[in-house]
PDB file of N, CA and C in Angstrom:
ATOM      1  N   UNK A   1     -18.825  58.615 -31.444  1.00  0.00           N
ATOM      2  CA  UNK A   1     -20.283  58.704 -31.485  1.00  0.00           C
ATOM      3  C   UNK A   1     -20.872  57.502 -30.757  1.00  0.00           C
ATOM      4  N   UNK A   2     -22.274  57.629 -30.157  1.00  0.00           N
ATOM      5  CA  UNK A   2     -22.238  56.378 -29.318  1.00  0.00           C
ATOM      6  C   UNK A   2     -22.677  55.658 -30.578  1.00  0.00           C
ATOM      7  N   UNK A   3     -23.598  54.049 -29.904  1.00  0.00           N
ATOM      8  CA  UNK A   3     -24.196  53.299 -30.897  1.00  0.00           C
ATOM      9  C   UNK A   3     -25.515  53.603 -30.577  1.00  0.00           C
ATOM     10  N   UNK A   4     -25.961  53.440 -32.198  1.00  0.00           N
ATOM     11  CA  UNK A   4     -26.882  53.939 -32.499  1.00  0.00           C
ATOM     12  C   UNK A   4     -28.344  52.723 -31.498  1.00  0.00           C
ATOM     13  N   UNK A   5     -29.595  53.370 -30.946  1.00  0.00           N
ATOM     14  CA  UNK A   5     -30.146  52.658 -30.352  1.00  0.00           C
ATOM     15  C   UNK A   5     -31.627  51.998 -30.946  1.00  0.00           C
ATOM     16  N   UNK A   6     -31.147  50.288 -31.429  1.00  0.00           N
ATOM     17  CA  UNK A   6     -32.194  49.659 -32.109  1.00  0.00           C
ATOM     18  C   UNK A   6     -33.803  50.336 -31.938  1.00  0.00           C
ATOM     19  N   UNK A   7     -34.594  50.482 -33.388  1.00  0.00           N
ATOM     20  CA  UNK A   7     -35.891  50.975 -33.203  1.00  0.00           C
ATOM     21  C   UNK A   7     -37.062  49.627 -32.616  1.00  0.00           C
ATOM     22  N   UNK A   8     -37.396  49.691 -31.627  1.00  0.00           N
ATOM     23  CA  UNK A   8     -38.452  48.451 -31.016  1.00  0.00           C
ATOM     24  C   UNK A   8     -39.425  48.147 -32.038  1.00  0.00           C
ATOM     25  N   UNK A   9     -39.696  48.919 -32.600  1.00  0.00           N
ATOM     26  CA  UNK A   9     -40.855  48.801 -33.833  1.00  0.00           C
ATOM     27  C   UNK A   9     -40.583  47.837 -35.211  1.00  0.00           C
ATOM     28  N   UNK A  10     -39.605  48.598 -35.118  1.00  0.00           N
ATOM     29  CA  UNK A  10     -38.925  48.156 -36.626  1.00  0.00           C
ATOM     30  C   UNK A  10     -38.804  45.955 -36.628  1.00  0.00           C
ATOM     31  N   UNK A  11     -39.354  45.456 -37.447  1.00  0.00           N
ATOM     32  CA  UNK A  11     -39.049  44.133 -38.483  1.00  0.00           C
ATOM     33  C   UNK A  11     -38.531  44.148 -39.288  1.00  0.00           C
ATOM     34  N   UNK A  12     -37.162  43.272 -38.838  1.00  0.00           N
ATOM     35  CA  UNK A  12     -36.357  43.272 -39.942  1.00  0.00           C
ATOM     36  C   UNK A  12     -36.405  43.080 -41.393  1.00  0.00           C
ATOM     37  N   UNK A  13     -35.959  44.080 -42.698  1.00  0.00           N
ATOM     38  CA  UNK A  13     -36.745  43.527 -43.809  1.00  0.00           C
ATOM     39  C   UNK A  13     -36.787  42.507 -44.280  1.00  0.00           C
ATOM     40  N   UNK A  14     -37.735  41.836 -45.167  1.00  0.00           N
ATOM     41  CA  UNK A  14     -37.892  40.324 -45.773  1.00  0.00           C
ATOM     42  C   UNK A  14     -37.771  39.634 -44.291  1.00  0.00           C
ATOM     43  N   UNK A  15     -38.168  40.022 -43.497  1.00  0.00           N
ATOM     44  CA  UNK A  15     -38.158  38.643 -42.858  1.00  0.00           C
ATOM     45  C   UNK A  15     -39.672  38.296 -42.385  1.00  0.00           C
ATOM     46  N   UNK A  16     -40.248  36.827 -42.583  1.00  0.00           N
ATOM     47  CA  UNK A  16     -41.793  35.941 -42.113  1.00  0.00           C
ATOM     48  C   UNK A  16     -41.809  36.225 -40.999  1.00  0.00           C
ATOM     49  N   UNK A  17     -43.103  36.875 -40.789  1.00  0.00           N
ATOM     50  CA  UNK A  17     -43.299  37.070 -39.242  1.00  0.00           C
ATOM     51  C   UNK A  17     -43.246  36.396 -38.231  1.00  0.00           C
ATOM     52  N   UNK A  18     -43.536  34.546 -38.846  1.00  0.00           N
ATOM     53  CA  UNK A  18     -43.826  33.813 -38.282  1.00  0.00           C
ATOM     54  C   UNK A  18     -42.253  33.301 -37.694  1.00  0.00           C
ATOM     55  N   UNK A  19     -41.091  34.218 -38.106  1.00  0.00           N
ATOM     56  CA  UNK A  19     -39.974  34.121 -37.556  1.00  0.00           C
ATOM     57  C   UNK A  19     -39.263  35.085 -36.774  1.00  0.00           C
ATOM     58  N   UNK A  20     -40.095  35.966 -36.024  1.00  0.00           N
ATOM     59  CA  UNK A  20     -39.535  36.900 -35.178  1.00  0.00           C
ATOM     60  C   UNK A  20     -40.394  36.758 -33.986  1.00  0.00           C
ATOM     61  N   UNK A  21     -39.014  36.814 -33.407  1.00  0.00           N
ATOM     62  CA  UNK A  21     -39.632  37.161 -31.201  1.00  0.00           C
ATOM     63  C   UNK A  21     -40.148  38.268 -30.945  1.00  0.00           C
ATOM     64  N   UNK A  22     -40.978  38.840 -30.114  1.00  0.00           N
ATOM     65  CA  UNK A  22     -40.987  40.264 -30.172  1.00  0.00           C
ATOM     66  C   UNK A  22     -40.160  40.124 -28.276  1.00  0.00           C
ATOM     67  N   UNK A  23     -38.879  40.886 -28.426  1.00  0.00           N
ATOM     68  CA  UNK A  23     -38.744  40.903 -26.789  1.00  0.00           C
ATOM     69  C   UNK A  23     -39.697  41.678 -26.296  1.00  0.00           C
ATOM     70  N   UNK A  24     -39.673  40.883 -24.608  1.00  0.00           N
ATOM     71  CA  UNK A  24     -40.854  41.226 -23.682  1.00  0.00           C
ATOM     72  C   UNK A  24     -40.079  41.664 -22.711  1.00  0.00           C
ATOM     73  N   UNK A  25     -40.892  42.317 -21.798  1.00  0.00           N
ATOM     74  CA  UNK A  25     -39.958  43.051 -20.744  1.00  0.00           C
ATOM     75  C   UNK A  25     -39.202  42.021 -19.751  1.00  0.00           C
ATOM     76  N   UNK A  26     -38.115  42.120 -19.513  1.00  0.00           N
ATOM     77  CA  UNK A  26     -37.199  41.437 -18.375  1.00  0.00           C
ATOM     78  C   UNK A  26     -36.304  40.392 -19.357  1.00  0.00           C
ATOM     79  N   UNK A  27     -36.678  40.389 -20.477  1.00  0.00           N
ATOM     80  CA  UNK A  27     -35.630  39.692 -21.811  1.00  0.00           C
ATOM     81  C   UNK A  27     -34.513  39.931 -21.840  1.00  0.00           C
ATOM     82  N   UNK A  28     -33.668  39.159 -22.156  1.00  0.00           N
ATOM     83  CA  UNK A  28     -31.918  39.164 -22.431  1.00  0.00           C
ATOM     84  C   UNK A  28     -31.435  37.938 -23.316  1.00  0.00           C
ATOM     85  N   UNK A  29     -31.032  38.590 -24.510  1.00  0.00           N
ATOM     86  CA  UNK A  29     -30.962  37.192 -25.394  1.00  0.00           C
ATOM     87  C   UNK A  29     -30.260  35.709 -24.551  1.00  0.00           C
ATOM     88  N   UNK A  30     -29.550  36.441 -23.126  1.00  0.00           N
ATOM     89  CA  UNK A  30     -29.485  34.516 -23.029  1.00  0.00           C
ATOM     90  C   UNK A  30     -30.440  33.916 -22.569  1.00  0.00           C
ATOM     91  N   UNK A  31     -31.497  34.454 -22.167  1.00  0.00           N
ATOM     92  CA  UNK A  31     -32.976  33.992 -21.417  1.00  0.00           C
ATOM     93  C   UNK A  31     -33.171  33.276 -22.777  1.00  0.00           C
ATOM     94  N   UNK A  32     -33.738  34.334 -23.669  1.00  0.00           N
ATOM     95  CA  UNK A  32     -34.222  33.939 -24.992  1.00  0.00           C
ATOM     96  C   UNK A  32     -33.490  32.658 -25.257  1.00  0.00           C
ATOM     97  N   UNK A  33     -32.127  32.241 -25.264  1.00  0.00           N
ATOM     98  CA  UNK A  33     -31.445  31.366 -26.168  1.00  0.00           C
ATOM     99  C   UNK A  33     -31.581  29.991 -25.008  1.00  0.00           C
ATOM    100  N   UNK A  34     -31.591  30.101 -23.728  1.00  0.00           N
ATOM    101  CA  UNK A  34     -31.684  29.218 -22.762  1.00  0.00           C
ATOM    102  C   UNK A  34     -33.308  28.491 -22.845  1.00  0.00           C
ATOM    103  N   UNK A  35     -34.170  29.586 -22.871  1.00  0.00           N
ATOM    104  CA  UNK A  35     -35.556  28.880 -23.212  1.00  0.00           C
ATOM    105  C   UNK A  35     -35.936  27.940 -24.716  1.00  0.00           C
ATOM    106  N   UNK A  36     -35.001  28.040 -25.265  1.00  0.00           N
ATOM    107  CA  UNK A  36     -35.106  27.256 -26.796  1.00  0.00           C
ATOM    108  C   UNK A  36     -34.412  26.324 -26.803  1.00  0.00           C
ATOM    109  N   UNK A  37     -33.389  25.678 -26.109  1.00  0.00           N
ATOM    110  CA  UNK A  37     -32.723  24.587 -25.898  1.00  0.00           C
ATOM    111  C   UNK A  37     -33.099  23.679 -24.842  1.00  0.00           C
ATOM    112  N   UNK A  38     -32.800  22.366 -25.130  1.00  0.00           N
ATOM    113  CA  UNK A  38     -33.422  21.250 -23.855  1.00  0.00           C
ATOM    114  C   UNK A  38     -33.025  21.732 -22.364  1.00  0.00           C
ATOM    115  N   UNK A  39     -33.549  21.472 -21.540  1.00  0.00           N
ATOM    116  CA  UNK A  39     -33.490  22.133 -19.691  1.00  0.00           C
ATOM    117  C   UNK A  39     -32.041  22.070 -19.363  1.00  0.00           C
ATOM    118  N   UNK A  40     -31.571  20.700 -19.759  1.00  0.00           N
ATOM    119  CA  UNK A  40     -30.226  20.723 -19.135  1.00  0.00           C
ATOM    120  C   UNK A  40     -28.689  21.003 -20.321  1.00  0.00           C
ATOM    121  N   UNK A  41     -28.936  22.479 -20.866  1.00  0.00           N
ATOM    122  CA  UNK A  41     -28.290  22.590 -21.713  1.00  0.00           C
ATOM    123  C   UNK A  41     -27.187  23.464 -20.970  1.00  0.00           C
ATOM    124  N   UNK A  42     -25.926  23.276 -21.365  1.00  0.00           N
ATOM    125  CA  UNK A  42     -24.553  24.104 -21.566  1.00  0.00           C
ATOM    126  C   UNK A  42     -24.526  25.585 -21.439  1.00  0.00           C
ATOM    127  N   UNK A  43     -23.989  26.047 -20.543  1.00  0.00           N
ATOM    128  CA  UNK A  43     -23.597  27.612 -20.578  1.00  0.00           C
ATOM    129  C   UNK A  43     -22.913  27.877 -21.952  1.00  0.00           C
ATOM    130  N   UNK A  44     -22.213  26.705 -22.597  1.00  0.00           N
ATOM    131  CA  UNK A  44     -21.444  26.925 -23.689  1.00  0.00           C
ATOM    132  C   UNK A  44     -22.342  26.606 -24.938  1.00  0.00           C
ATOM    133  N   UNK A  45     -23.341  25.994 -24.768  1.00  0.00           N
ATOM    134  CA  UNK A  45     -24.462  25.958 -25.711  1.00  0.00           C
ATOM    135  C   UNK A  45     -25.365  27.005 -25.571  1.00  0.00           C
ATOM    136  N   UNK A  46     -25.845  27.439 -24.676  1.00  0.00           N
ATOM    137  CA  UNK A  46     -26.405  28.535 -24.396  1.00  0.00           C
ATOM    138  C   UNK A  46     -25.792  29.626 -25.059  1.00  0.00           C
ATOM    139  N   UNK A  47     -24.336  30.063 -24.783  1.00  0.00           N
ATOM    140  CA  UNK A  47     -23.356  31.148 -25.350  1.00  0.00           C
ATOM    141  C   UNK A  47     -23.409  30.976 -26.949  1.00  0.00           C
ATOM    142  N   UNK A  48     -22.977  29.785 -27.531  1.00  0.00           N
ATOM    143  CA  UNK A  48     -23.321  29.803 -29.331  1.00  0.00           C
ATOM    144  C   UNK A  48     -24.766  29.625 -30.295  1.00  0.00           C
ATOM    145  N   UNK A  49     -25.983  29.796 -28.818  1.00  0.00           N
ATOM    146  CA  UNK A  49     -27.346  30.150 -29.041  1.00  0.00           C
ATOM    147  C   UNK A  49     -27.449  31.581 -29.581  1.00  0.00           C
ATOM    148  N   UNK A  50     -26.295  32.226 -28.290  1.00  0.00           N
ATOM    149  CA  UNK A  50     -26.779  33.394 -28.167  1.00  0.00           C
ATOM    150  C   UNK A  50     -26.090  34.071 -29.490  1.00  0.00           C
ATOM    151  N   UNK A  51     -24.795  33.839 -30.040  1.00  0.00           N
ATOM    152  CA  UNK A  51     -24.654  34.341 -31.348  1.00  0.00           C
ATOM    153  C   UNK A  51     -24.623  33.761 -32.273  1.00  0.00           C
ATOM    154  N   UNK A  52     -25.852  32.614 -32.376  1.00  0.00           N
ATOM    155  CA  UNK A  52     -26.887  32.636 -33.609  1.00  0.00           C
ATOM    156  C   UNK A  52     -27.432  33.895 -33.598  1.00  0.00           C
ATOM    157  N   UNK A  53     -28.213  34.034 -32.765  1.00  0.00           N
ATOM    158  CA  UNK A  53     -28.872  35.372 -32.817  1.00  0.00           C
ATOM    159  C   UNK A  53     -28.213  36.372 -32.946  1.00  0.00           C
ATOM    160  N   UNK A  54     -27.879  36.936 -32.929  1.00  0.00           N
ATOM    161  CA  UNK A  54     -26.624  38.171 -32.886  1.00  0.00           C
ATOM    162  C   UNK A  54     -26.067  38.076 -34.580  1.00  0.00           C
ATOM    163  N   UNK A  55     -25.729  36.842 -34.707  1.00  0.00           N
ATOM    164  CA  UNK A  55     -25.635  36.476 -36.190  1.00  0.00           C
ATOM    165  C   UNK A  55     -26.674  36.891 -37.466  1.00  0.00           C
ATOM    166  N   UNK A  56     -28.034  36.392 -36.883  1.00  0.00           N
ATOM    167  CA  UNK A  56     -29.301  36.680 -37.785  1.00  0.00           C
ATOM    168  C   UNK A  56     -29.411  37.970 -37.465  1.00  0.00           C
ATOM    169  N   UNK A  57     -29.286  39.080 -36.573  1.00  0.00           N
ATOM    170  CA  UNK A  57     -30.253  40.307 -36.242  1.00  0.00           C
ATOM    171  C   UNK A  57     -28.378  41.312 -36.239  1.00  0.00           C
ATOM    172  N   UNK A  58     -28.159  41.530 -37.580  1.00  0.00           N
ATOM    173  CA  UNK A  58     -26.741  42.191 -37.089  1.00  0.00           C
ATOM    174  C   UNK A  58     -26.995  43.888 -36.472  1.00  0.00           C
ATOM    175  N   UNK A  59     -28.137  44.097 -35.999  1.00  0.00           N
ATOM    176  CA  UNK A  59     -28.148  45.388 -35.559  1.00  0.00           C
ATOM    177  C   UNK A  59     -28.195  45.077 -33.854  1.00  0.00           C
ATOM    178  N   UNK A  60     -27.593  44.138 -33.614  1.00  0.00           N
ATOM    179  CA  UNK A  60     -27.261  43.626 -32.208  1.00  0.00           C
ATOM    180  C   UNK A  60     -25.873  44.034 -32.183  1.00  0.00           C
ATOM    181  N   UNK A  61     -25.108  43.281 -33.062  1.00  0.00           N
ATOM    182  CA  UNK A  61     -23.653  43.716 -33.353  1.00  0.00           C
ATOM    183  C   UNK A  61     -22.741  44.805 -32.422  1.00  0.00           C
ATOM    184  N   UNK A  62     -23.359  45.651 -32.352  1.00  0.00           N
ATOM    185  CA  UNK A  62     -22.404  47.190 -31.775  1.00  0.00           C
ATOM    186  C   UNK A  62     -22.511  46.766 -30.221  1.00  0.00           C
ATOM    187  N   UNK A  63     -23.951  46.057 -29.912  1.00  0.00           N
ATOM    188  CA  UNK A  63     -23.994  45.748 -28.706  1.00  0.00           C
ATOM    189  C   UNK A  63     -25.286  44.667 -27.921  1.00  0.00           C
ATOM    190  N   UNK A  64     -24.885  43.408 -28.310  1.00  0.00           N
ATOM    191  CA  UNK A  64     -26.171  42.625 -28.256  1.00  0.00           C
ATOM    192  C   UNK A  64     -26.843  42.171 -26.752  1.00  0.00           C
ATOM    193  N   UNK A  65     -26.127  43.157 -25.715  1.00  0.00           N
ATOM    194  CA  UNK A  65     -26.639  43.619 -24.365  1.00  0.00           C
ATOM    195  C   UNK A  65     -27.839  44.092 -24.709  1.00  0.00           C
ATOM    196  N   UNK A  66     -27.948  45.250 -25.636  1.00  0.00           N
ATOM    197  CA  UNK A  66     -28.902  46.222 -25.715  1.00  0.00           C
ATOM    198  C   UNK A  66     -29.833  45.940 -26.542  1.00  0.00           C
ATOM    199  N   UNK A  67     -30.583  45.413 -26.300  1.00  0.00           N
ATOM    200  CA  UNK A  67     -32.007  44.670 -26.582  1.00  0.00           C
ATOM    201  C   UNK A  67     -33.351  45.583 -25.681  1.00  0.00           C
ATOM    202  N   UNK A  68     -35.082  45.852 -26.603  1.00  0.00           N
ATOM    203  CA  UNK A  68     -35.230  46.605 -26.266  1.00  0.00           C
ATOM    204  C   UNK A  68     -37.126  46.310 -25.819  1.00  0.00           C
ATOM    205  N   UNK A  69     -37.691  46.273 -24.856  1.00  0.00           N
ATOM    206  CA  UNK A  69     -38.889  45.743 -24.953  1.00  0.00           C
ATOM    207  C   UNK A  69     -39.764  45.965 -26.234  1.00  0.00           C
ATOM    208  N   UNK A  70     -40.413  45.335 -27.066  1.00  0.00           N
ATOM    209  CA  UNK A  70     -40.978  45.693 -27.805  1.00  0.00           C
ATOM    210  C   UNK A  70     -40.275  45.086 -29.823  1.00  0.00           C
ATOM    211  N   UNK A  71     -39.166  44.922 -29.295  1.00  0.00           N
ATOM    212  CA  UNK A  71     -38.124  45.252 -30.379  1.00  0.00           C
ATOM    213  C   UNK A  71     -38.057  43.231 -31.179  1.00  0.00           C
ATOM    214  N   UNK A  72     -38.683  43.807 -32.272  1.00  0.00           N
ATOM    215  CA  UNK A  72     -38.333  42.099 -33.248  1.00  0.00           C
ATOM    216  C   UNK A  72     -36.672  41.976 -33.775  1.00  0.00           C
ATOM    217  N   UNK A  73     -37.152  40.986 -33.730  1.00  0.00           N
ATOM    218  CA  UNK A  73     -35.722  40.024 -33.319  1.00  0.00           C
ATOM    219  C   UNK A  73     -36.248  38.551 -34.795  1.00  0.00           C
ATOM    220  N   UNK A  74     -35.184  38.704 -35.585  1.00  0.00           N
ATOM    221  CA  UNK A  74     -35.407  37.444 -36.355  1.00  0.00           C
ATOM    222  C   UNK A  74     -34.992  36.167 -35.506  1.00  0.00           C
ATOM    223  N   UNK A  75     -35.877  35.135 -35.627  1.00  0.00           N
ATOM    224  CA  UNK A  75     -35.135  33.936 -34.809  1.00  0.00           C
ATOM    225  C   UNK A  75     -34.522  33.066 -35.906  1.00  0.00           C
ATOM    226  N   UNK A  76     -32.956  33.208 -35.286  1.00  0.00           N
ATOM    227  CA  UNK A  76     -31.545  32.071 -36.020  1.00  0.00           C
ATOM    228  C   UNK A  76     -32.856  30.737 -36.387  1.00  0.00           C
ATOM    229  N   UNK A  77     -31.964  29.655 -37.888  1.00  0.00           N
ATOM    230  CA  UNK A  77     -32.501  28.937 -37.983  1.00  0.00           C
ATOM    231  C   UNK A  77     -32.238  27.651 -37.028  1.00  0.00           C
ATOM    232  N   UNK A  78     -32.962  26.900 -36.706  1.00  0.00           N
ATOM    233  CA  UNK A  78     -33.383  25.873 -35.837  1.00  0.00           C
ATOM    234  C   UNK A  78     -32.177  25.318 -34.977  1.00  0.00           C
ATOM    235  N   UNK A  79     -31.927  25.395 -33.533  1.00  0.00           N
ATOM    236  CA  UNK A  79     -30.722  25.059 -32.821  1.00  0.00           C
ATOM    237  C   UNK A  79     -30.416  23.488 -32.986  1.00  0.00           C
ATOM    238  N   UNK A  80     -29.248  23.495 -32.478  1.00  0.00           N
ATOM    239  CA  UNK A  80     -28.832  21.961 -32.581  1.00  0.00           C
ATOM    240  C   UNK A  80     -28.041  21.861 -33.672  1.00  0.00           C
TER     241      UNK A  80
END
């Protein structure tokens, strides 16, 4: 069966609004995870940015390529 394809609408439950991204068009969680860390950060810091996230939002899981305009996203707690 394929994987199932995240609803853009949907906020994850219990989670503060004031803690979700909403992706925007041309988004890819490593954009996302590269823009939250200092300028001259690590492809390899960048990479364990990116599954924080993947970590907090497990409906990334099957495939955290597939990210969707529109679609909330809890943001991992604070990098570093």
């Amino acid at each position: 069966a394929p994987d199932p394809v995240p609803s853009p609408a949907a906020t994850p439950a219990g989670i503060d609004e004031s803690r979700v991204h909403v992706v925007a068009p041309g988004e890819c969680l490593w954009h996302i995870a590269e823009r939250e860390l200092v300028p001259d950060a690590t492809d390899r810091e960048i990479a364990l940015r990116v599954e924080e996230w993947v970590r907090a939002n497990p409906e990334l899981r099957p495939n955290p390529d597939l990210i969707l305009v529109g679609q909330r996203l809890e943001v991992p707690g604070v990098a570093g």
